[in-house]
PDB file of N, CA and C in Angstrom:
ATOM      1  N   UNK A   1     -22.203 -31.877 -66.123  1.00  0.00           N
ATOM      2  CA  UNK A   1     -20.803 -32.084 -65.897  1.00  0.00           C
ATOM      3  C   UNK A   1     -20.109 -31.938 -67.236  1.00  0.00           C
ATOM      4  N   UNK A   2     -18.710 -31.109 -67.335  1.00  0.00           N
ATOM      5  CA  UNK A   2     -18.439 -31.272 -68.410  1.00  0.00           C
ATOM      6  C   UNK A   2     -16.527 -31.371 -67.865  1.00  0.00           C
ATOM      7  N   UNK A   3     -15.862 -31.599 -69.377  1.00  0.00           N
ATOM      8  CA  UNK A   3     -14.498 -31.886 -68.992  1.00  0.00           C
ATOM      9  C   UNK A   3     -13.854 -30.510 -69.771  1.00  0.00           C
ATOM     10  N   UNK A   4     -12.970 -29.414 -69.011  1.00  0.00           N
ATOM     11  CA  UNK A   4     -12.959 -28.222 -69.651  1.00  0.00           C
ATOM     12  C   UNK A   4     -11.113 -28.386 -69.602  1.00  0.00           C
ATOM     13  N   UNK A   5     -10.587 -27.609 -70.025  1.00  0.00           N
ATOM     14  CA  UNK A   5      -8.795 -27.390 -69.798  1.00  0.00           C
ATOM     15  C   UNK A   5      -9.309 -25.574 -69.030  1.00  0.00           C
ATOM     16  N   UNK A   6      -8.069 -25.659 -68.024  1.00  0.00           N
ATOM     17  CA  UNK A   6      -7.676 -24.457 -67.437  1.00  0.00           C
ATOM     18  C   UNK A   6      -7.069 -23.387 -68.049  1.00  0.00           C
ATOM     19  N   UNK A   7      -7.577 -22.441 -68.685  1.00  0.00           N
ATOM     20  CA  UNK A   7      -7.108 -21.212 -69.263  1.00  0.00           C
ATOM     21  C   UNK A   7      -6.428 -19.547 -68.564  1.00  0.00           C
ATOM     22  N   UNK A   8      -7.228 -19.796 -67.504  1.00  0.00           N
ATOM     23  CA  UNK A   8      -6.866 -18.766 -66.302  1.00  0.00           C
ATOM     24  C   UNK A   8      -7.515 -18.850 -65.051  1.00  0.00           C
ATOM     25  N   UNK A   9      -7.427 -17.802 -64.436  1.00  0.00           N
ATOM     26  CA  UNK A   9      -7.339 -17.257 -63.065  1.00  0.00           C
ATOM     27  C   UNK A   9      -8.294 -16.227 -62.774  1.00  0.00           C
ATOM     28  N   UNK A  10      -9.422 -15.714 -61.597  1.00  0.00           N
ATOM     29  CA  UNK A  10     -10.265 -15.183 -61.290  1.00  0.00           C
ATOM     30  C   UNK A  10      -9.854 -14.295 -60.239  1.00  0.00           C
ATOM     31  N   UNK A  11      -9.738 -13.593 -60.431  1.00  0.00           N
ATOM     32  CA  UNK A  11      -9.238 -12.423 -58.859  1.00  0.00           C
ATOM     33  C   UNK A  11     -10.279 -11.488 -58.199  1.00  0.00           C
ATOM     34  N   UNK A  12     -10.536 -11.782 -57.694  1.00  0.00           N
ATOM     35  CA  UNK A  12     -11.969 -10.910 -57.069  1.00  0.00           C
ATOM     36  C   UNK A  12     -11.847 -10.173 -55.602  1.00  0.00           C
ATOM     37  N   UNK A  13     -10.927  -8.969 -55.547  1.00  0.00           N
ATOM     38  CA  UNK A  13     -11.007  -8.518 -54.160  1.00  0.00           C
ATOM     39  C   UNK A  13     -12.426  -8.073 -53.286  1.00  0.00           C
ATOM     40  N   UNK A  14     -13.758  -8.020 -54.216  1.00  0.00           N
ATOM     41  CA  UNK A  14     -14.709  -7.904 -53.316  1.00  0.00           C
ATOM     42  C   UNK A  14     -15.773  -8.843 -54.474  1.00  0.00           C
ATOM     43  N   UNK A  15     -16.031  -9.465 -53.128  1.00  0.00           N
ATOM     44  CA  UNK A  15     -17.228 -10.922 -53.885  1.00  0.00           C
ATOM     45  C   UNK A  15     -17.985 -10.976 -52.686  1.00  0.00           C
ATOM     46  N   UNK A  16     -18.971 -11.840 -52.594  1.00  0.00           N
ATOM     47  CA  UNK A  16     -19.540 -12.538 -51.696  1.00  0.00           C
ATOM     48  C   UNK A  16     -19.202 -13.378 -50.582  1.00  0.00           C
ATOM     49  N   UNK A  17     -19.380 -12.937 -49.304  1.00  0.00           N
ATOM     50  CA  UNK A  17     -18.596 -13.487 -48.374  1.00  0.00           C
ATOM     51  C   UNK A  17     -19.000 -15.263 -48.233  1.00  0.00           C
ATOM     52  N   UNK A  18     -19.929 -15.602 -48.942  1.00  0.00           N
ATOM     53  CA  UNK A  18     -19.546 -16.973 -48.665  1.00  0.00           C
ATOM     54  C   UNK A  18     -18.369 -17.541 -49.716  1.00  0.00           C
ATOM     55  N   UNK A  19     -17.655 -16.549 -50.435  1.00  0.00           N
ATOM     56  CA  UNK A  19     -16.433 -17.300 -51.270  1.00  0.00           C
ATOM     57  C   UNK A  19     -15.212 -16.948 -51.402  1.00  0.00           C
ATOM     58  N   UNK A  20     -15.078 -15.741 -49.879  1.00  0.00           N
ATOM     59  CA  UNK A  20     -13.911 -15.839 -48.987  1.00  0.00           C
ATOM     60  C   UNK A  20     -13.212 -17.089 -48.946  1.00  0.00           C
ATOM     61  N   UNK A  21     -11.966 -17.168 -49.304  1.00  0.00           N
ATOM     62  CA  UNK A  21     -10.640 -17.969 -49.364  1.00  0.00           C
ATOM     63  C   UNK A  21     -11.037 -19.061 -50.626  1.00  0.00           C
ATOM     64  N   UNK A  22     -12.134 -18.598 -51.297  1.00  0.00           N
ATOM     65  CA  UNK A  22     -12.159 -19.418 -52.555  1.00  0.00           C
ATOM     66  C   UNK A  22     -11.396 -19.256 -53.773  1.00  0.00           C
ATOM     67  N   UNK A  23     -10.633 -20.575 -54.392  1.00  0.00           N
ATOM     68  CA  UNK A  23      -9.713 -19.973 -55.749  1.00  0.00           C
ATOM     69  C   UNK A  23     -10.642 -20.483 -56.648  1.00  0.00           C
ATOM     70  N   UNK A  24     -10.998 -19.242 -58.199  1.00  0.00           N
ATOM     71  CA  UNK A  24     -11.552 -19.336 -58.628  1.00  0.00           C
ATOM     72  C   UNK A  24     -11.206 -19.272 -60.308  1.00  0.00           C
ATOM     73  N   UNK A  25     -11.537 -20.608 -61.611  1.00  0.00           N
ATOM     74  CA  UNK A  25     -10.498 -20.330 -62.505  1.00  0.00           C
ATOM     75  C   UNK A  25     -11.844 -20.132 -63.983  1.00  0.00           C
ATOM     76  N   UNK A  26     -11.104 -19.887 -64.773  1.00  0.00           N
ATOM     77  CA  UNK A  26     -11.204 -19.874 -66.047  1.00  0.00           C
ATOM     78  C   UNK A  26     -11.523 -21.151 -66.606  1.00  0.00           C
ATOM     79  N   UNK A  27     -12.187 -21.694 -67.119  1.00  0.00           N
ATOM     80  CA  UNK A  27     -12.435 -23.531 -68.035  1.00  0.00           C
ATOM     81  C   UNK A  27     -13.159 -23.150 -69.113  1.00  0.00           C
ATOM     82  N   UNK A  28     -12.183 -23.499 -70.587  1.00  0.00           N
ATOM     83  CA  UNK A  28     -12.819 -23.945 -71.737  1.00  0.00           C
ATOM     84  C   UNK A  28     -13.235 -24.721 -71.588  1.00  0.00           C
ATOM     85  N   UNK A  29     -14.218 -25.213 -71.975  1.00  0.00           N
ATOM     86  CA  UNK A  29     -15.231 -26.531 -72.210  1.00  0.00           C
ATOM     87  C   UNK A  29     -14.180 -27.518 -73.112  1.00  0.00           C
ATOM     88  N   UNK A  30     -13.595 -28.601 -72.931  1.00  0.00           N
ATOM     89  CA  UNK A  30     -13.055 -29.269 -74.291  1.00  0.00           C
ATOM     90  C   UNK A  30     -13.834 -29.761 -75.330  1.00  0.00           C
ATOM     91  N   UNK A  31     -13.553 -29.643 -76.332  1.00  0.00           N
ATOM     92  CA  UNK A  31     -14.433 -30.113 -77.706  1.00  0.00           C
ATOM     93  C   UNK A  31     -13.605 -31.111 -78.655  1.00  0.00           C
ATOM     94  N   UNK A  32     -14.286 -31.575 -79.532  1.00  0.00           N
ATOM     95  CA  UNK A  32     -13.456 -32.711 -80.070  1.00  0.00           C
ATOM     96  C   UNK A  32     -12.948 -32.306 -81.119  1.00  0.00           C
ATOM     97  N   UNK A  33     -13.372 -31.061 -81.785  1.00  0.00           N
ATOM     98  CA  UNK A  33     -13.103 -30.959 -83.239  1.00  0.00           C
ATOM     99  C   UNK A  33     -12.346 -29.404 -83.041  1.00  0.00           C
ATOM    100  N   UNK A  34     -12.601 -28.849 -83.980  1.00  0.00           N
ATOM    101  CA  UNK A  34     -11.890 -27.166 -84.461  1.00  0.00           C
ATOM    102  C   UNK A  34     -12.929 -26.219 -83.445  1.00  0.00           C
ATOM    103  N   UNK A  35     -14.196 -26.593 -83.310  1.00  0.00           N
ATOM    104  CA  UNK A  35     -15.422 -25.457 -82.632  1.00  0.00           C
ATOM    105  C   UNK A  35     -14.522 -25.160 -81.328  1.00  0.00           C
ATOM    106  N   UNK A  36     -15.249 -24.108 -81.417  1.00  0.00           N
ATOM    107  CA  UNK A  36     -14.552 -23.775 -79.506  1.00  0.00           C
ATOM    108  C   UNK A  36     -16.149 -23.371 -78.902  1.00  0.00           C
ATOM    109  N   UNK A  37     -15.958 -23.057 -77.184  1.00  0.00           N
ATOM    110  CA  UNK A  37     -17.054 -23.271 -76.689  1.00  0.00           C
ATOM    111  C   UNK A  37     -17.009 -22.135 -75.542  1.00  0.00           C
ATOM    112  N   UNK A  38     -17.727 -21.288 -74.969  1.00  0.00           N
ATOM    113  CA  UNK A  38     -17.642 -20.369 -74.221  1.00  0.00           C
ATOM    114  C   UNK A  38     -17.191 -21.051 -72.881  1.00  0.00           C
ATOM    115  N   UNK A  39     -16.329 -19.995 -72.558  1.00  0.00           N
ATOM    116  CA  UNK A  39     -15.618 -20.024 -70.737  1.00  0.00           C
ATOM    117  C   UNK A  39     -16.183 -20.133 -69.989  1.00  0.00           C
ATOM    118  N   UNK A  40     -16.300 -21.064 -68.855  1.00  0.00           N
ATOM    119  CA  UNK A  40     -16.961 -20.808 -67.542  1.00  0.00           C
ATOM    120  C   UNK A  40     -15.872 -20.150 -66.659  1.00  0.00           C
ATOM    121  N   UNK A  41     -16.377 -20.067 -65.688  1.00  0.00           N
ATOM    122  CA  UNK A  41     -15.454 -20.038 -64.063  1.00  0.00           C
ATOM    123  C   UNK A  41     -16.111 -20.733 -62.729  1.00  0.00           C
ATOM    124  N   UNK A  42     -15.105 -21.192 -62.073  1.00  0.00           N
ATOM    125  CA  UNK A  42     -15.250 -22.369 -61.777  1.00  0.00           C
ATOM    126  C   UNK A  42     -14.677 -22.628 -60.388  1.00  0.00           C
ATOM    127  N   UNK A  43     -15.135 -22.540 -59.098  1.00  0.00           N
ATOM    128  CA  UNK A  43     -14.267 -22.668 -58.071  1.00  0.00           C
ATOM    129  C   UNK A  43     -13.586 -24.031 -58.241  1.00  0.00           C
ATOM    130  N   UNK A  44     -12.137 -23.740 -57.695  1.00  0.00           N
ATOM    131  CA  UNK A  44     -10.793 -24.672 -57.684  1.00  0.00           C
ATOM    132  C   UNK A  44     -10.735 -25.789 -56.557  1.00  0.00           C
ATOM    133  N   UNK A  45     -11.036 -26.586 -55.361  1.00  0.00           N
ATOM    134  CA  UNK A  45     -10.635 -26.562 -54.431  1.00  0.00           C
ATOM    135  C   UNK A  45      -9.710 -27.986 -54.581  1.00  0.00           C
ATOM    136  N   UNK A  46      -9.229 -28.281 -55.760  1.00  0.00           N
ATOM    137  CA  UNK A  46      -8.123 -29.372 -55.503  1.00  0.00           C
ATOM    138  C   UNK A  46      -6.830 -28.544 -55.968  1.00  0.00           C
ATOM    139  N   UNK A  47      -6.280 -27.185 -56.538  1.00  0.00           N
ATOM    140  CA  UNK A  47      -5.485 -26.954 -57.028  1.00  0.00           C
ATOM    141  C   UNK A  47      -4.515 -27.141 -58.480  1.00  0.00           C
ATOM    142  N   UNK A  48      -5.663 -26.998 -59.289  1.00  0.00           N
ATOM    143  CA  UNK A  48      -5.298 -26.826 -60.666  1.00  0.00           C
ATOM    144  C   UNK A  48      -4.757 -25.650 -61.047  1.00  0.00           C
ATOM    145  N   UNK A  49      -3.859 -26.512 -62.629  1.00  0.00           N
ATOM    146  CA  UNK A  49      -2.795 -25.353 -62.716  1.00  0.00           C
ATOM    147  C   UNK A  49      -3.426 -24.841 -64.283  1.00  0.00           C
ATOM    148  N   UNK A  50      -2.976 -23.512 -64.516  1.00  0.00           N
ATOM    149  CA  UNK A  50      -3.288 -23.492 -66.040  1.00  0.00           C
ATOM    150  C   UNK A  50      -2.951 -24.492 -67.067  1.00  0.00           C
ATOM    151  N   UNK A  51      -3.875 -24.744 -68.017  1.00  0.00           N
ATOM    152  CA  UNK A  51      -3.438 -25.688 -69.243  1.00  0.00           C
ATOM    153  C   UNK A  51      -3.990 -27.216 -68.574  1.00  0.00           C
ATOM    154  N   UNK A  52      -3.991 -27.297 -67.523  1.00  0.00           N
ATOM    155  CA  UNK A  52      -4.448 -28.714 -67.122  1.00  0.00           C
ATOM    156  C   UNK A  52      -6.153 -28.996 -67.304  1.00  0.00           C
ATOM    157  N   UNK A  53      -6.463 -30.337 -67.833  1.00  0.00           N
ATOM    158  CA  UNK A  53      -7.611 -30.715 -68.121  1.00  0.00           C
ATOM    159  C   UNK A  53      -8.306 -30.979 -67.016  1.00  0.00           C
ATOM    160  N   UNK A  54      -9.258 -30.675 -66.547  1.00  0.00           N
ATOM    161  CA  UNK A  54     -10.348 -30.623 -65.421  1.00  0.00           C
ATOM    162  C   UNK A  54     -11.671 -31.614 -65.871  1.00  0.00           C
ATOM    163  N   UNK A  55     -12.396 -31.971 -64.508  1.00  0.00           N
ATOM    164  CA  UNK A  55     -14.061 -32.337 -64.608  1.00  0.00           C
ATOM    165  C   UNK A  55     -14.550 -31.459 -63.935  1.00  0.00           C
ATOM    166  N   UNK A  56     -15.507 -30.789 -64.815  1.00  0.00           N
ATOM    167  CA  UNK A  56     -16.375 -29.713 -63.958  1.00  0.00           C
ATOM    168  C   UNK A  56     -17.915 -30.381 -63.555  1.00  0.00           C
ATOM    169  N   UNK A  57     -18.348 -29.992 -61.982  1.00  0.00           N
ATOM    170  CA  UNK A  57     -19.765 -30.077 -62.089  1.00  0.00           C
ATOM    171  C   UNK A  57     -20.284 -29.287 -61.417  1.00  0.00           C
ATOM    172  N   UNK A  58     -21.780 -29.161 -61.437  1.00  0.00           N
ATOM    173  CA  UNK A  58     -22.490 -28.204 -61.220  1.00  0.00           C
ATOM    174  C   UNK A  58     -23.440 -28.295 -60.437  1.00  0.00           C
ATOM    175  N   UNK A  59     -24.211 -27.185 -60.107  1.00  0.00           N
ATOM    176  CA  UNK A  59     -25.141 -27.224 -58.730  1.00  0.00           C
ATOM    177  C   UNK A  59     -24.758 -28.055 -57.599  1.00  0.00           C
ATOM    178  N   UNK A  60     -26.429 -28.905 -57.065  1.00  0.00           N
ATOM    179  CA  UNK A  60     -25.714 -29.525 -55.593  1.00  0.00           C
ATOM    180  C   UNK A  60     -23.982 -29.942 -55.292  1.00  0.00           C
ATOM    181  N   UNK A  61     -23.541 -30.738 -56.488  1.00  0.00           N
ATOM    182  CA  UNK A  61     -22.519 -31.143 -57.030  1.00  0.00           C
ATOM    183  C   UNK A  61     -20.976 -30.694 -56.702  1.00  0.00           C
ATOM    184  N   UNK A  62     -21.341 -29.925 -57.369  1.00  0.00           N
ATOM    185  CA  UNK A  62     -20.408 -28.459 -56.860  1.00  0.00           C
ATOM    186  C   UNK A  62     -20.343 -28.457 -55.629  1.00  0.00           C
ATOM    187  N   UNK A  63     -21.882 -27.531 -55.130  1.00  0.00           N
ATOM    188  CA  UNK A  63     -21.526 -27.067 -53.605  1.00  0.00           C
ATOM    189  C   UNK A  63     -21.137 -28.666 -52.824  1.00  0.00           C
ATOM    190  N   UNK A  64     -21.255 -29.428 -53.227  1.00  0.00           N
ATOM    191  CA  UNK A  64     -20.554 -30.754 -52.221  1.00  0.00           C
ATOM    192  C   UNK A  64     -19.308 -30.707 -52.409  1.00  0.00           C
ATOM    193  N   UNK A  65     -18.651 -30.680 -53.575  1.00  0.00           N
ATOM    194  CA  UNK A  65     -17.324 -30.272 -53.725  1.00  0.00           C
ATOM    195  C   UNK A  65     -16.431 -29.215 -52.993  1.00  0.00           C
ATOM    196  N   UNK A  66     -16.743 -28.138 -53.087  1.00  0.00           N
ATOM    197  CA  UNK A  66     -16.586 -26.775 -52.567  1.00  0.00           C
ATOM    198  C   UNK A  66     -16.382 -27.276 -50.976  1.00  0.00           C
ATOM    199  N   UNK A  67     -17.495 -27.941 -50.344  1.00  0.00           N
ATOM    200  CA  UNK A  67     -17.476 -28.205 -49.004  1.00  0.00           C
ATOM    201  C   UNK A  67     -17.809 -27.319 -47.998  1.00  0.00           C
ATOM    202  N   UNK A  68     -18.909 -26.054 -48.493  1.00  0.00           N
ATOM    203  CA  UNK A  68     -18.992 -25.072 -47.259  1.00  0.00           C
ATOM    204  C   UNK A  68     -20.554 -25.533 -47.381  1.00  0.00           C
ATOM    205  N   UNK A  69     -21.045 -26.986 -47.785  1.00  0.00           N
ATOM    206  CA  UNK A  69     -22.534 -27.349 -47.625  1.00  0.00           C
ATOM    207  C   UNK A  69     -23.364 -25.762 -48.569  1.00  0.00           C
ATOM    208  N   UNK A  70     -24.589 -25.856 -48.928  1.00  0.00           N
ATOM    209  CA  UNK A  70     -25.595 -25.205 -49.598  1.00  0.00           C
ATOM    210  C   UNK A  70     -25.395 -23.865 -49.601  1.00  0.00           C
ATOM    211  N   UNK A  71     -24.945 -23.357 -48.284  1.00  0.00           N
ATOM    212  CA  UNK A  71     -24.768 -21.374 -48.185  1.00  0.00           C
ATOM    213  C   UNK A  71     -23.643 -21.313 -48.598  1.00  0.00           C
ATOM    214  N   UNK A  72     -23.335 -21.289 -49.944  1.00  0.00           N
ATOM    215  CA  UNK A  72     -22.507 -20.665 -50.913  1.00  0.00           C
ATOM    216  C   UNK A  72     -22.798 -20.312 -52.080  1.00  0.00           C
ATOM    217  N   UNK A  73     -22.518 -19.017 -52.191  1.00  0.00           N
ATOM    218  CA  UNK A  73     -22.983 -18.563 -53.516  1.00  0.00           C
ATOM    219  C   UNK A  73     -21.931 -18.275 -55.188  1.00  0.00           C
ATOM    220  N   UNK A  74     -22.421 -20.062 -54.914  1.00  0.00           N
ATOM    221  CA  UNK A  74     -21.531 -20.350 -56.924  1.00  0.00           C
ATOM    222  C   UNK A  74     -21.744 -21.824 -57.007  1.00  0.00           C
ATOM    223  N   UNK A  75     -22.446 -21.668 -57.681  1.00  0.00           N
ATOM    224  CA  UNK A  75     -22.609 -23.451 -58.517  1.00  0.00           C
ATOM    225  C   UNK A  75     -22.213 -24.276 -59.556  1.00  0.00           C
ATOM    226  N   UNK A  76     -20.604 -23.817 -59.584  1.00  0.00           N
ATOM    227  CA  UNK A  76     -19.520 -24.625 -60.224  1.00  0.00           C
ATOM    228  C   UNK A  76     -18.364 -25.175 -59.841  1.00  0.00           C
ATOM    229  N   UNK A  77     -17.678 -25.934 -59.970  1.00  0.00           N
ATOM    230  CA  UNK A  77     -16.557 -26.332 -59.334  1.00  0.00           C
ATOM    231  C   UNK A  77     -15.974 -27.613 -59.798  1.00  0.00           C
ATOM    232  N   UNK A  78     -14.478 -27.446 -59.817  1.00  0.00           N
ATOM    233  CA  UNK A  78     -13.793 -28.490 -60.249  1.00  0.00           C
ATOM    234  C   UNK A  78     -13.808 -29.651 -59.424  1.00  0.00           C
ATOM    235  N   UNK A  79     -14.333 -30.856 -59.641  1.00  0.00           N
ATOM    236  CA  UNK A  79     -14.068 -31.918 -58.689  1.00  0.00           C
ATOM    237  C   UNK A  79     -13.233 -33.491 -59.309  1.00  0.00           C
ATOM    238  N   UNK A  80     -12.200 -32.944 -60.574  1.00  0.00           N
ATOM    239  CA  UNK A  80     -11.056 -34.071 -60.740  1.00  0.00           C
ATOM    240  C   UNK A  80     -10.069 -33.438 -61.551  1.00  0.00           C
ATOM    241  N   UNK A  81      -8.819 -33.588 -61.674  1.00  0.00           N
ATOM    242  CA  UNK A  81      -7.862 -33.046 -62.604  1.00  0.00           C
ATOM    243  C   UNK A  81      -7.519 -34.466 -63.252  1.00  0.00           C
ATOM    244  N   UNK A  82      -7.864 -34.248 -64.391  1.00  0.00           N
ATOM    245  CA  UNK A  82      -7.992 -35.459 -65.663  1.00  0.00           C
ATOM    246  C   UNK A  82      -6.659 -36.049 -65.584  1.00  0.00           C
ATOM    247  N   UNK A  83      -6.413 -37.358 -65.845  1.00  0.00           N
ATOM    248  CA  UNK A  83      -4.999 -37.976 -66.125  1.00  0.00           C
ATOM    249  C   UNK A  83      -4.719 -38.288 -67.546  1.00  0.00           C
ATOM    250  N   UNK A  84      -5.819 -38.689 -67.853  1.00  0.00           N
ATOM    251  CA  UNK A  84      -5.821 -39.233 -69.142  1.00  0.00           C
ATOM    252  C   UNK A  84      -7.329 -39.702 -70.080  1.00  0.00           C
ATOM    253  N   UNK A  85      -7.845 -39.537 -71.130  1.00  0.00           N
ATOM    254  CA  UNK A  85      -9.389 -40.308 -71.575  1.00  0.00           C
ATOM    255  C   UNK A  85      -8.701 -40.575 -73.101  1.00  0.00           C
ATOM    256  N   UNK A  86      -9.527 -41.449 -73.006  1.00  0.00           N
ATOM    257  CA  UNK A  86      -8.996 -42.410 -73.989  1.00  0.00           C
ATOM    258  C   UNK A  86     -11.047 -42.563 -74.903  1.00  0.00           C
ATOM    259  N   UNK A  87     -10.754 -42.113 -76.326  1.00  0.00           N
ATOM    260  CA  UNK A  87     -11.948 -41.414 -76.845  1.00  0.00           C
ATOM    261  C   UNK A  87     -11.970 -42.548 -78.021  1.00  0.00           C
ATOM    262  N   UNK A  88     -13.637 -42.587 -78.136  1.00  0.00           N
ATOM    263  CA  UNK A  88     -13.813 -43.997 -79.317  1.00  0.00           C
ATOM    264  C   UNK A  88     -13.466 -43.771 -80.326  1.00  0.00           C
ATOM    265  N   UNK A  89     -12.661 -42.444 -81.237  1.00  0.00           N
ATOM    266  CA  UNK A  89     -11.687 -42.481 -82.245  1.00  0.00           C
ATOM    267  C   UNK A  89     -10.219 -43.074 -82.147  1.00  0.00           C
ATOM    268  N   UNK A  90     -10.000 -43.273 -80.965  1.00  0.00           N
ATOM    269  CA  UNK A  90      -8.577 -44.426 -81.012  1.00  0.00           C
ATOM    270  C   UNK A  90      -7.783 -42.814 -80.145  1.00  0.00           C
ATOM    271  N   UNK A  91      -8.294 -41.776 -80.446  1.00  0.00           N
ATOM    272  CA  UNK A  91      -7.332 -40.495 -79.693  1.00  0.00           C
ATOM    273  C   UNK A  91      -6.853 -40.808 -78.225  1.00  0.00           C
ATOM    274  N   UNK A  92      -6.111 -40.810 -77.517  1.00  0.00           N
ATOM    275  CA  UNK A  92      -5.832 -40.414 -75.989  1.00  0.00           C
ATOM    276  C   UNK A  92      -5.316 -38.934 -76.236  1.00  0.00           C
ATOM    277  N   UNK A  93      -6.430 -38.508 -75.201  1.00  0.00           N
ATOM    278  CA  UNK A  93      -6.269 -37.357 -74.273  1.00  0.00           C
ATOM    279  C   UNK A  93      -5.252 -36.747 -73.550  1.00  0.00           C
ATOM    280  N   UNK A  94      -4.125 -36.247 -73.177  1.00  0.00           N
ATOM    281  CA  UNK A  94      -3.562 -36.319 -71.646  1.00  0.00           C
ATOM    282  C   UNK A  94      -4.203 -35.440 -70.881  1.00  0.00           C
ATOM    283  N   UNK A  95      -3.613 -34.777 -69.683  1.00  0.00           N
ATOM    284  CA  UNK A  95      -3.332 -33.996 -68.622  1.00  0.00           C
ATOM    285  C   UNK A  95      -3.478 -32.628 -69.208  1.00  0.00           C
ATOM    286  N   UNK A  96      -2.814 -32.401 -70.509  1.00  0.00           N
ATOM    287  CA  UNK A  96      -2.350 -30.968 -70.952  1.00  0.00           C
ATOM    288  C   UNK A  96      -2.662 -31.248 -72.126  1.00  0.00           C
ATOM    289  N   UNK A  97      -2.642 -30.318 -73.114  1.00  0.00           N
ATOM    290  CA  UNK A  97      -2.832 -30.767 -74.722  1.00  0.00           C
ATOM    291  C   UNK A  97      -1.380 -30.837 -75.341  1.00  0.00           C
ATOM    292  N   UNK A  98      -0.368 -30.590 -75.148  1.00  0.00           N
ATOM    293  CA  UNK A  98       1.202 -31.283 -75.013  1.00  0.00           C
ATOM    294  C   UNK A  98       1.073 -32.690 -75.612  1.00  0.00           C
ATOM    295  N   UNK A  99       0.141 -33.511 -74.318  1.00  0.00           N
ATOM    296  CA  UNK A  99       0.491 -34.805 -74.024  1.00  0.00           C
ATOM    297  C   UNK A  99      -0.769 -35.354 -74.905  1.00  0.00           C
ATOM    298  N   UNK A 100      -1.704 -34.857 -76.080  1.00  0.00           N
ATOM    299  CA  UNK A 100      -2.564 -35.468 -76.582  1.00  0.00           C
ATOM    300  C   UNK A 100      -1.811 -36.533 -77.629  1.00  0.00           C
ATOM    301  N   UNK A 101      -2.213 -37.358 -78.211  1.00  0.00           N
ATOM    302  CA  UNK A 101      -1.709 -38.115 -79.210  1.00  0.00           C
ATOM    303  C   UNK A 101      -3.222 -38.676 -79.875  1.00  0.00           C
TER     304      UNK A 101
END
């Protein structure tokens, strides 16, 4: 599981029919410092917007999220849009990186 921000959007007019009517996005991994961290993609099914901070998880996880049970083929997926984390350097997090302090 990791906590990523929304960078973009996945458009796929021919995929795998088990991910018909699936929205599918872009997630930096968030990091604490200057490093950056390679992109996943990530099925959507609560409706995140770009720039918003996500929880991603993976395998079974996912496909429980997703909700089409095991015959689906992708084992990622967003299952919270972050409000706020509050980090043992005294930092809060927000929603967006706007709202970090």
């Amino acid at each position: 599981m990791l906590v990523g921000t929304v960078v973009g959007n996945v458009w796929a007019s021919v995929k795998d029919p088990t991910l018909e009517g699936l929205r599918m996005l872009v997630v930096q991994p968030f990091t604490t410092g200057d490093e950056t961290a390679e992109t996943i993609v990530a099925v959507d099914p609560l409706g995140a917007g770009i720039g918003e901070r996500v929880l991603v998880v993976f395998g079974r996880a996912a496909r429980h999220c997703i909700g089409k049970g095991h015959d689906v083929g992708f084992q990622t997926a967003v299952s919270a849009i972050i409000d706020r984390m509050d980090l043992e350097d005294g930092r809060t997090i927000g929603p967006v990186r706007a709202e970090d302090t």
